[in-house]
C-alpha atoms as a PDB file:
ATOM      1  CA  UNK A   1      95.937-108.510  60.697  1.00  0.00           C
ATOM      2  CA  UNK A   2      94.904-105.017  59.753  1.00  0.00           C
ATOM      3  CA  UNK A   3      91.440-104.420  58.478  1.00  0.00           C
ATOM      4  CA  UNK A   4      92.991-103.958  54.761  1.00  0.00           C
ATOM      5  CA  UNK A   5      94.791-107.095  54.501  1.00  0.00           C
ATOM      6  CA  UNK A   6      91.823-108.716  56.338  1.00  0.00           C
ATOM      7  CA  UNK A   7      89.617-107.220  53.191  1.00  0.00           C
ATOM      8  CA  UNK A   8      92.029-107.848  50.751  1.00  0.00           C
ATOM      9  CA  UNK A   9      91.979-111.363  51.489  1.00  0.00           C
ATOM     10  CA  UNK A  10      88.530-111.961  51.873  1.00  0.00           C
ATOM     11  CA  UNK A  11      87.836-110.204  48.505  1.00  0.00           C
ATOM     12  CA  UNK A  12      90.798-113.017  46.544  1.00  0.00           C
ATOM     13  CA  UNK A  13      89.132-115.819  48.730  1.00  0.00           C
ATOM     14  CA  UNK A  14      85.375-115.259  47.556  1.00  0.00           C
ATOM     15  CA  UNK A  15      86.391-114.336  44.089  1.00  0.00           C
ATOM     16  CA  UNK A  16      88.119-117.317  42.989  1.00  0.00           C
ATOM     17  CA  UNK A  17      85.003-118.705  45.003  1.00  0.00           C
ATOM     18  CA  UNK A  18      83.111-117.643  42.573  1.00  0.00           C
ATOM     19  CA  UNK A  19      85.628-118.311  39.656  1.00  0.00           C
ATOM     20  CA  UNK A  20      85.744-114.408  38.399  1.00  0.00           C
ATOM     21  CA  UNK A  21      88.077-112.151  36.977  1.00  0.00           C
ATOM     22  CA  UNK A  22      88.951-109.130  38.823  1.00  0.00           C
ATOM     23  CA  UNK A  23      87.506-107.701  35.303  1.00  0.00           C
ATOM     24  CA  UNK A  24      84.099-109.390  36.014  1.00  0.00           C
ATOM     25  CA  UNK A  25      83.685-108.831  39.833  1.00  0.00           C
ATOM     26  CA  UNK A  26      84.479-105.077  39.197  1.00  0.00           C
ATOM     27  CA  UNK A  27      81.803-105.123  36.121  1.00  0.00           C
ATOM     28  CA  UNK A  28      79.203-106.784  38.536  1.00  0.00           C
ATOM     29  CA  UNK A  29      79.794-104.394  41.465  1.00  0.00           C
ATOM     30  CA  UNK A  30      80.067-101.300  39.581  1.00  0.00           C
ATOM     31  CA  UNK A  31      83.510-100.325  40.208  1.00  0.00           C
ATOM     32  CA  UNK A  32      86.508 -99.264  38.673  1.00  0.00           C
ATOM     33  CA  UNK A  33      88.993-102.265  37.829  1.00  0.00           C
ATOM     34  CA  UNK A  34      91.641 -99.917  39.534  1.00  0.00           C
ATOM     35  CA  UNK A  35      89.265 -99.643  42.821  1.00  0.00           C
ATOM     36  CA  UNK A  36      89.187-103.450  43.290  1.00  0.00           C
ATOM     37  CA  UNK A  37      92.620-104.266  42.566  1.00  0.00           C
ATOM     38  CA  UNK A  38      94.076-101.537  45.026  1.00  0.00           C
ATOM     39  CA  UNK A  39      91.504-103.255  47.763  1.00  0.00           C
ATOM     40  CA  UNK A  40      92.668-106.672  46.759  1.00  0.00           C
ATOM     41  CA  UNK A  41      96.151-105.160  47.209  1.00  0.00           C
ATOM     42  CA  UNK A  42      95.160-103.987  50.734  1.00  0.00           C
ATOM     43  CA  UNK A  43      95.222-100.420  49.761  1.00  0.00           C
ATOM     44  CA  UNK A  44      92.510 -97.753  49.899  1.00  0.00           C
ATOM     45  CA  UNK A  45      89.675 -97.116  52.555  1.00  0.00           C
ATOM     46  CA  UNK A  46      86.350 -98.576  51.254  1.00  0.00           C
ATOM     47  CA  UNK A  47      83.112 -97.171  51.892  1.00  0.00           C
ATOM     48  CA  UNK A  48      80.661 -98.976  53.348  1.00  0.00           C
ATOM     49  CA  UNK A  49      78.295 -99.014  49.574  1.00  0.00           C
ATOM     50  CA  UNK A  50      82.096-100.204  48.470  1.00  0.00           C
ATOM     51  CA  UNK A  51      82.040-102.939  50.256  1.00  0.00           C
ATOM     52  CA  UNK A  52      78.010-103.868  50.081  1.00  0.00           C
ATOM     53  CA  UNK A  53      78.583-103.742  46.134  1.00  0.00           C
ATOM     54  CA  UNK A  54      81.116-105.652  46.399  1.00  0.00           C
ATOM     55  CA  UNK A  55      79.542-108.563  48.558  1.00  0.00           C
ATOM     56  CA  UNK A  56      76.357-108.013  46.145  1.00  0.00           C
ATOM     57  CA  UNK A  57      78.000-109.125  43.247  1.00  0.00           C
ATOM     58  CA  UNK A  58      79.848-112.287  44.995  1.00  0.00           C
ATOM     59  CA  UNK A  59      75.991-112.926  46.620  1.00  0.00           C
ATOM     60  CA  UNK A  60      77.872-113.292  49.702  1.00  0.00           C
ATOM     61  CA  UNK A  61      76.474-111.580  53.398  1.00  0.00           C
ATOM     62  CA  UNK A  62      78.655-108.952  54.075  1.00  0.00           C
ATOM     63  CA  UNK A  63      80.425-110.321  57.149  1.00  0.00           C
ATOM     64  CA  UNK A  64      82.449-112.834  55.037  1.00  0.00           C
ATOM     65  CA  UNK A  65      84.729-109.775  53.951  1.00  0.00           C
ATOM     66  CA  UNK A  66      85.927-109.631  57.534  1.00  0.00           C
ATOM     67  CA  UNK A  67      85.931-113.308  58.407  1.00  0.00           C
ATOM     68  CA  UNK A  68      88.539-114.427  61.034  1.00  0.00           C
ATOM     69  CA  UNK A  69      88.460-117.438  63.392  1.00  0.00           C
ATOM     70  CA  UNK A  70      87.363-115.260  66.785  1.00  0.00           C
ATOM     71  CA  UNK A  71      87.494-116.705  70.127  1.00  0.00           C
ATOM     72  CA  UNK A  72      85.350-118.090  72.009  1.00  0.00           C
ATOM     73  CA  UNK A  73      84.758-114.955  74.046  1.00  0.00           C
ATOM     74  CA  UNK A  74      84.319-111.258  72.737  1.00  0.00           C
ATOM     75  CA  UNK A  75      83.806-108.066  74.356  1.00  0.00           C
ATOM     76  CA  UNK A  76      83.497-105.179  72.143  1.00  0.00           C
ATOM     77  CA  UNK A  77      83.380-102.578  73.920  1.00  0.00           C
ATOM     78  CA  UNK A  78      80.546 -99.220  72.873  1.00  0.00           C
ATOM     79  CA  UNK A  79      83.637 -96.903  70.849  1.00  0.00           C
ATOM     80  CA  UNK A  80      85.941-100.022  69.570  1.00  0.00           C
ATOM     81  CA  UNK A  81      85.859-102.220  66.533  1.00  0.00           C
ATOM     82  CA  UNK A  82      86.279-101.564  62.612  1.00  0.00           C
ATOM     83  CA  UNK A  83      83.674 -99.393  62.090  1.00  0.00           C
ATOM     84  CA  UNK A  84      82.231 -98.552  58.426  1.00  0.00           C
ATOM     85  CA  UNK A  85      81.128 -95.377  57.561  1.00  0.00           C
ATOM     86  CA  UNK A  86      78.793 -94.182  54.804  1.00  0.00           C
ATOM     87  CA  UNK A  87      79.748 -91.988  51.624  1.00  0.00           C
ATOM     88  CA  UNK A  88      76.434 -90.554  50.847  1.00  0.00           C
ATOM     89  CA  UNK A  89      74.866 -89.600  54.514  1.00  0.00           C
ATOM     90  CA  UNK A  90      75.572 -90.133  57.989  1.00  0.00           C
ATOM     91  CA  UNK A  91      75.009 -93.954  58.865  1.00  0.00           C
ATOM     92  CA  UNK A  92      77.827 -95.994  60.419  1.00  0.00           C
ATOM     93  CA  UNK A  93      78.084 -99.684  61.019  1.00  0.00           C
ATOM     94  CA  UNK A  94      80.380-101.514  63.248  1.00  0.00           C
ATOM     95  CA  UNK A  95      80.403-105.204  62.677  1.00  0.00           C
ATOM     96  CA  UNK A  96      79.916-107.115  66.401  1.00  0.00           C
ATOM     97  CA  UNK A  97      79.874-110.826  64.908  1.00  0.00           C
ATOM     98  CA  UNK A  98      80.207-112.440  61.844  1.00  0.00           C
ATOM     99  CA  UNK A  99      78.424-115.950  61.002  1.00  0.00           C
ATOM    100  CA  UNK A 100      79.491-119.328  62.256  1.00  0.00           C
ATOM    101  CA  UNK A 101      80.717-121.426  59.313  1.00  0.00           C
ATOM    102  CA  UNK A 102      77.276-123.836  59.219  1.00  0.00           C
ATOM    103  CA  UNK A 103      75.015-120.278  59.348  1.00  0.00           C
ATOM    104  CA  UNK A 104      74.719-116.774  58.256  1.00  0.00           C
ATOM    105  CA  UNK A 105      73.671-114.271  60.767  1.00  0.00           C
ATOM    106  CA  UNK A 106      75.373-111.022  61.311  1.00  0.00           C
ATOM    107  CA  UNK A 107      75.092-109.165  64.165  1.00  0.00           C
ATOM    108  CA  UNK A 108      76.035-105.024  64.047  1.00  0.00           C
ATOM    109  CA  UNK A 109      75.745-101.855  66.147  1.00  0.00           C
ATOM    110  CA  UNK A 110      74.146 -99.251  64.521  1.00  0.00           C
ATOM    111  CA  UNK A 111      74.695 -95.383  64.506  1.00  0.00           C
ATOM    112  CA  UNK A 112      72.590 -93.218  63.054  1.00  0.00           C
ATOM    113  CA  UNK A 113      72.921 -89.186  62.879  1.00  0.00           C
ATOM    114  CA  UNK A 114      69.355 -86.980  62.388  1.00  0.00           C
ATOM    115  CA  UNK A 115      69.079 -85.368  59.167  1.00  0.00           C
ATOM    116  CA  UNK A 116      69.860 -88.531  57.316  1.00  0.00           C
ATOM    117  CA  UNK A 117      68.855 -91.282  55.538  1.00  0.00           C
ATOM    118  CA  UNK A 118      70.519 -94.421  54.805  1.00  0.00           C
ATOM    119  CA  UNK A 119      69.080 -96.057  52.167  1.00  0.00           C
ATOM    120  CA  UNK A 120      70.193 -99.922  51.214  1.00  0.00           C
ATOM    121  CA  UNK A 121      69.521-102.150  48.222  1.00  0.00           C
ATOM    122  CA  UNK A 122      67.813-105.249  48.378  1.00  0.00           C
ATOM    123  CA  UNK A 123      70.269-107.927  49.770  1.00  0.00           C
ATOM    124  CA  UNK A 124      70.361-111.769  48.927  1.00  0.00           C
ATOM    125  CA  UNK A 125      66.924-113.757  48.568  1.00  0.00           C
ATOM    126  CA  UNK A 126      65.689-114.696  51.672  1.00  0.00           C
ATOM    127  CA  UNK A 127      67.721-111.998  53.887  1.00  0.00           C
ATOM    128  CA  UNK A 128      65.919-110.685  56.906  1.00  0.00           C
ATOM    129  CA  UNK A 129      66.991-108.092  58.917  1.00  0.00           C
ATOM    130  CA  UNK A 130      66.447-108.020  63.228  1.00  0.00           C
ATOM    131  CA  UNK A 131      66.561-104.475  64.502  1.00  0.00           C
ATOM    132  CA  UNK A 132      66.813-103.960  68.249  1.00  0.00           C
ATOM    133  CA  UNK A 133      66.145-100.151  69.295  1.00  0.00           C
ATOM    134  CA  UNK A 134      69.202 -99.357  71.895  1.00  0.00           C
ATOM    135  CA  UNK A 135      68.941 -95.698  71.842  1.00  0.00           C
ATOM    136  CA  UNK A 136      67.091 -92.864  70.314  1.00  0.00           C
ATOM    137  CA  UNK A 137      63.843 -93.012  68.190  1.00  0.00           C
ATOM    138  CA  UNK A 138      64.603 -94.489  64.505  1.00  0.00           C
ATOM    139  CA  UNK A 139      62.211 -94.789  61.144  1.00  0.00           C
ATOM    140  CA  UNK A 140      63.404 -97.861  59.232  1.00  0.00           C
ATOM    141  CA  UNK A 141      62.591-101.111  57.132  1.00  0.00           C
ATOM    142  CA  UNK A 142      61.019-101.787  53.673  1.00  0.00           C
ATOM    143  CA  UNK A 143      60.401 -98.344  51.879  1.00  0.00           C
ATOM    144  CA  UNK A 144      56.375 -98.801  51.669  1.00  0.00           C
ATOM    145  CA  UNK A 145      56.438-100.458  55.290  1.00  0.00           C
ATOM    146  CA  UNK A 146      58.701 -98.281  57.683  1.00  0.00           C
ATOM    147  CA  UNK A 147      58.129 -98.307  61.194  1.00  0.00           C
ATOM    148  CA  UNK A 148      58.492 -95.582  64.208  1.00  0.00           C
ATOM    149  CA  UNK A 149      60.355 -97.117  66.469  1.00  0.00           C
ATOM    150  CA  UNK A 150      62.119 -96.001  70.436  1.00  0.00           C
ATOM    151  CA  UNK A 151      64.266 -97.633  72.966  1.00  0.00           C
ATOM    152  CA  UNK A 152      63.262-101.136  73.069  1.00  0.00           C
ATOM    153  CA  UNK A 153      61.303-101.666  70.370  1.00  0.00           C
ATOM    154  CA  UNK A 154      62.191-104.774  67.789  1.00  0.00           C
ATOM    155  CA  UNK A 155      61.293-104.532  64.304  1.00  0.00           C
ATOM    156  CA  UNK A 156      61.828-108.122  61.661  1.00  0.00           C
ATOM    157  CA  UNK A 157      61.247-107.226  58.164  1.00  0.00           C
ATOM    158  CA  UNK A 158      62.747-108.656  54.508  1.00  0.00           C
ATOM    159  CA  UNK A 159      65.928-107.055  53.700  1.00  0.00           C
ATOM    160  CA  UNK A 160      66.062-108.359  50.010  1.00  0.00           C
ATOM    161  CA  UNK A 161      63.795-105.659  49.125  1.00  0.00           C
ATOM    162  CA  UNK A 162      64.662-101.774  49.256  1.00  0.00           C
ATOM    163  CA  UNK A 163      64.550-100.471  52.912  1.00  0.00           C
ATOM    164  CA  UNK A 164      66.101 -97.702  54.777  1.00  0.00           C
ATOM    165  CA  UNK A 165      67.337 -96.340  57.951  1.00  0.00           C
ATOM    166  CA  UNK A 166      66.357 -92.883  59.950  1.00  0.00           C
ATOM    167  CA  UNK A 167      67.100 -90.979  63.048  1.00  0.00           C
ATOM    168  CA  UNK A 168      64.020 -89.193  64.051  1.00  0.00           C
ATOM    169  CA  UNK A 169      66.572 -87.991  67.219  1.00  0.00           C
ATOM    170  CA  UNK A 170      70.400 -85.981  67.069  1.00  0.00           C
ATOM    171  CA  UNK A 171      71.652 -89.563  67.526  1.00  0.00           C
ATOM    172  CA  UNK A 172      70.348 -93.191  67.456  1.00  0.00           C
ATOM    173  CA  UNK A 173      72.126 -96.453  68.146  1.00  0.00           C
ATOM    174  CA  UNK A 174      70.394 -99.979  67.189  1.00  0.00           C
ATOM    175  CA  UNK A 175      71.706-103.229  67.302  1.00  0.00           C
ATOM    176  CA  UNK A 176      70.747-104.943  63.628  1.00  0.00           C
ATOM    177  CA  UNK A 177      71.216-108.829  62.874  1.00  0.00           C
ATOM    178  CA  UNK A 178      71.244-109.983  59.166  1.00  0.00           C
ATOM    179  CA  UNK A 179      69.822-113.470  58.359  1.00  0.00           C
ATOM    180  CA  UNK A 180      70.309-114.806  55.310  1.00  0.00           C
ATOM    181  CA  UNK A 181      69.985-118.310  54.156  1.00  0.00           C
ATOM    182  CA  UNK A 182      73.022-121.147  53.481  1.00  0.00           C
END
């Protein structure tokens, strides 16, 4: 299934989940009625604040718009998998694992360009993010609370408050797990 259709369903499934209107869901997220319906129709290349709006307004973590059954084993591989790329500054996110079906944790790699900052709205109640410095030196978490951090170095803070991401170096990879509450 191409990452499109694999969107495009996820997007139907949660919204009739949720028992809106393509009207309302576009109204809650902030987006044209046109934008959804040609990513419910498996058309168009989201951004990545596309797609976080989007799982915002359905209070959903943002893995369930690529939900598949996955096997038991995974490699991923450093350049492969679907990876998301921001609109407004240099940030990209591949996702490495979504949540089993009795939790939500979401597990991504993390690259990050100097010169830019990625900054994220607040995410579900009770969301925490894990970040795992792979490579690089990186300034990140709440926006009164960020934290220097090199290759190594672990950092758990509250992601359903403002909080941001930074390179301090030309390039910075981190691996980042969302947990958010059933």
């Amino acid at each position: 299934m191409t990452p499109g259709a694999l969107i495009a369903r996820a997007i139907q499934k949660e919204r009739h989940r949720a028992d809106l209107s393509l009207s309302a869901l576009a109204s809650r997220a902030g987006l044209a009625k046109s934008t959804l319906s040609q990513l419910e129709a498996g058309q168009g290349n989201p951004s990545v604040e596309t797609l976080w709006s989007i799982a915002s307004a359905l209070d959903i973590p943002f893995s369930f718009l690529f939900e598949t059954a996955e096997p038991e084993l995974t490699v991923i591989r450093a350049e492969e998998g679907l990876r998301l790329s921001s609109e407004v500054s240099e940030f990209s996110a591949t996702l490495l694992a979504n949540c089993p079906p009795a939790s939500r944790r979401d597990l991504y790699r993390v690259h990050l360009r100097k010169g830019s900052v990625r900054q994220s709205e607040p995410h579900p109640q009770g969301t925490l993010e894990h970040a795992l410095v792979c490579s690089g030196r990186v300034r990140l978490g709440p926006l009164d609370a960020t934290e220097d951090l090199g290759p190594g170095d672990y950092f758990r803070y509250p992601a359903d408050i403002s909080h941001s991401y930074q390179s301090l170096s030309d390039h910075a990879v981190l691996l980042l797990v969302m947990e958010s509450p059933r």
